[in-house]
N, C-alpha and C. Protein backbone atom coordinates (compact mmCIF):
# COMPACT_ATOMS: atom_id res chain seq x y z
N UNK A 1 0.85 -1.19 0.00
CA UNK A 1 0.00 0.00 0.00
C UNK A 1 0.89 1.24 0.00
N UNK A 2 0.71 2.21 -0.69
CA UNK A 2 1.40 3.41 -0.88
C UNK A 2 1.18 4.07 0.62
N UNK A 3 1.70 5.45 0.67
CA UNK A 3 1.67 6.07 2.03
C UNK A 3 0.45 6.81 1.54
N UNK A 4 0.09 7.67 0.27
CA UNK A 4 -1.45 8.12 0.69
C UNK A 4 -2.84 7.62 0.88
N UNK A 5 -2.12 5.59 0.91
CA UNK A 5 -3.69 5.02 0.83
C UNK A 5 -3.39 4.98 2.57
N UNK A 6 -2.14 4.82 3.05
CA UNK A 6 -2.14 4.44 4.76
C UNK A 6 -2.55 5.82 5.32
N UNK A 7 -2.23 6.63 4.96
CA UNK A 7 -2.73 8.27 5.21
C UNK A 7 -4.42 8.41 5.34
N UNK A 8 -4.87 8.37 4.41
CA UNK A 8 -6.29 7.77 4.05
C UNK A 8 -7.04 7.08 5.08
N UNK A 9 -6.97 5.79 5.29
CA UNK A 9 -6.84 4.63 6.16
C UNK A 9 -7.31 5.44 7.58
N UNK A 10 -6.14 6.00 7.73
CA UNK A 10 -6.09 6.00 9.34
C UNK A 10 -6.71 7.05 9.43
N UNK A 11 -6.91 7.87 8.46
CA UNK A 11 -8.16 9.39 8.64
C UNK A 11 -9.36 8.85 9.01
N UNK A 12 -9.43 8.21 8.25
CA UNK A 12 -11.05 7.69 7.78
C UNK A 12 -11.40 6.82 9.13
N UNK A 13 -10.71 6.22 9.61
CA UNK A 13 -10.79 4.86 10.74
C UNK A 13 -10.54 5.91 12.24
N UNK A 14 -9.92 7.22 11.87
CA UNK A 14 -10.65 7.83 13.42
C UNK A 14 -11.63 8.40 13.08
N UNK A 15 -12.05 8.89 11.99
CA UNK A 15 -13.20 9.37 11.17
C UNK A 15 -14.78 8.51 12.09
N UNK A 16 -14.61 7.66 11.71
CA UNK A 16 -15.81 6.91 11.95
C UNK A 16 -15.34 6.33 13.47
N UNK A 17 -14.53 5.70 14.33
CA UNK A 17 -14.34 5.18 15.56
C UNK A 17 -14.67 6.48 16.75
N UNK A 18 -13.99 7.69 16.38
CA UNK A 18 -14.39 9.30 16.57
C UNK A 18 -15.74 9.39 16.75
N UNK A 19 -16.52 9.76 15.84
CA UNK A 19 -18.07 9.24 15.81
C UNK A 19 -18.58 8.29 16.71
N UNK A 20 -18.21 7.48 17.02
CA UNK A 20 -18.68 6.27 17.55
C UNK A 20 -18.62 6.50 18.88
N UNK A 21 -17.42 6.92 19.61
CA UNK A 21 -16.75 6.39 20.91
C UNK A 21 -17.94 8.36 21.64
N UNK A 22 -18.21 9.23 20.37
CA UNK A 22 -18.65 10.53 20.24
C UNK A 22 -20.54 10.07 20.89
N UNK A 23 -20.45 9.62 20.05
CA UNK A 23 -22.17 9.26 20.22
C UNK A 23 -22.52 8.14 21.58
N UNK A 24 -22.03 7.20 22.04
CA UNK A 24 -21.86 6.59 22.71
C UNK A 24 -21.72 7.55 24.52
N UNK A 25 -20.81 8.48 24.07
CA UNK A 25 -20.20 9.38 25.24
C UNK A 25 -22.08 10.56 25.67
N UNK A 26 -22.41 10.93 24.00
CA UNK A 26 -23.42 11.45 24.34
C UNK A 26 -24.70 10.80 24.95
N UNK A 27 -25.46 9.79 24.50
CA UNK A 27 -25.81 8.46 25.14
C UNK A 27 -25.68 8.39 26.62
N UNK A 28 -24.83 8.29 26.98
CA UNK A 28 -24.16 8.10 28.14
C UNK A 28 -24.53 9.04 28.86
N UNK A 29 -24.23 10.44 28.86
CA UNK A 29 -24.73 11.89 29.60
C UNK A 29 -26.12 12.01 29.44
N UNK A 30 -27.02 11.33 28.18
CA UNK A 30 -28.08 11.93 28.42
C UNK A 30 -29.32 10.88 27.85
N UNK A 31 -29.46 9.84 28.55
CA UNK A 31 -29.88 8.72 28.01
C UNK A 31 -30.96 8.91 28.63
N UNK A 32 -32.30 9.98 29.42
CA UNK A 32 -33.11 9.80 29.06
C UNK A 32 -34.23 10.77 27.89
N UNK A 33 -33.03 11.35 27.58
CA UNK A 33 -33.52 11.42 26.27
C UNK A 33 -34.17 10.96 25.03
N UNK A 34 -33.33 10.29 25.30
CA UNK A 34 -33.41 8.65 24.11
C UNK A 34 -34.75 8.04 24.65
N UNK A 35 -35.08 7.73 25.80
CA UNK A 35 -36.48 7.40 26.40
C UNK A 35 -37.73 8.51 26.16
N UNK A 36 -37.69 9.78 26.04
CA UNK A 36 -38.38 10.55 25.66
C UNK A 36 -38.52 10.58 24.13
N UNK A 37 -37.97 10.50 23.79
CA UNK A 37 -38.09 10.16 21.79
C UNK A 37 -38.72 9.33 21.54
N UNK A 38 -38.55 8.04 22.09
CA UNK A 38 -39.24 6.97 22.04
C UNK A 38 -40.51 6.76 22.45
N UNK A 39 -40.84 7.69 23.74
CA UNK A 39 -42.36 7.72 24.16
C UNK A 39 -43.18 8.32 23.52
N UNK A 40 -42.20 10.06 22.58
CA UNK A 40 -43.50 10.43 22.17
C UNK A 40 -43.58 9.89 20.24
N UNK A 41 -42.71 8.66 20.24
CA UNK A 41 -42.94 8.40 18.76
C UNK A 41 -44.43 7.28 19.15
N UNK A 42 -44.37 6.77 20.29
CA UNK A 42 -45.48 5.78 20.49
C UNK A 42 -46.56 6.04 20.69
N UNK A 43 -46.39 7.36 21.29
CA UNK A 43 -47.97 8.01 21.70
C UNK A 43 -48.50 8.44 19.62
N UNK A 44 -47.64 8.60 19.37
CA UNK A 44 -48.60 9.11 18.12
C UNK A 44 -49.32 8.16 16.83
């Protein structure tokens, strides 16, 4: 593999793990949120 596909690679792979470990963290602080979304998708 050349160095701008390993360059690439490792952007992209904190790119999306970033995101992940991101959303998870938010989740975490404010998870009953996530329970309120859900109640008022059922009520309707």
């Amino acid at each position: 593999m050349s160095t701008s596909a390993i360059v690439m690679m490792v952007v992209s792979m904190t790119l999306l793990w970033g995101g992940m470990i991101a959303a998870m963290i938010n989740v975490h602080r404010r998870p009953d949120m996530q329970r309120e979304s859900a109640e008022e998708t059922s009520r309707e």
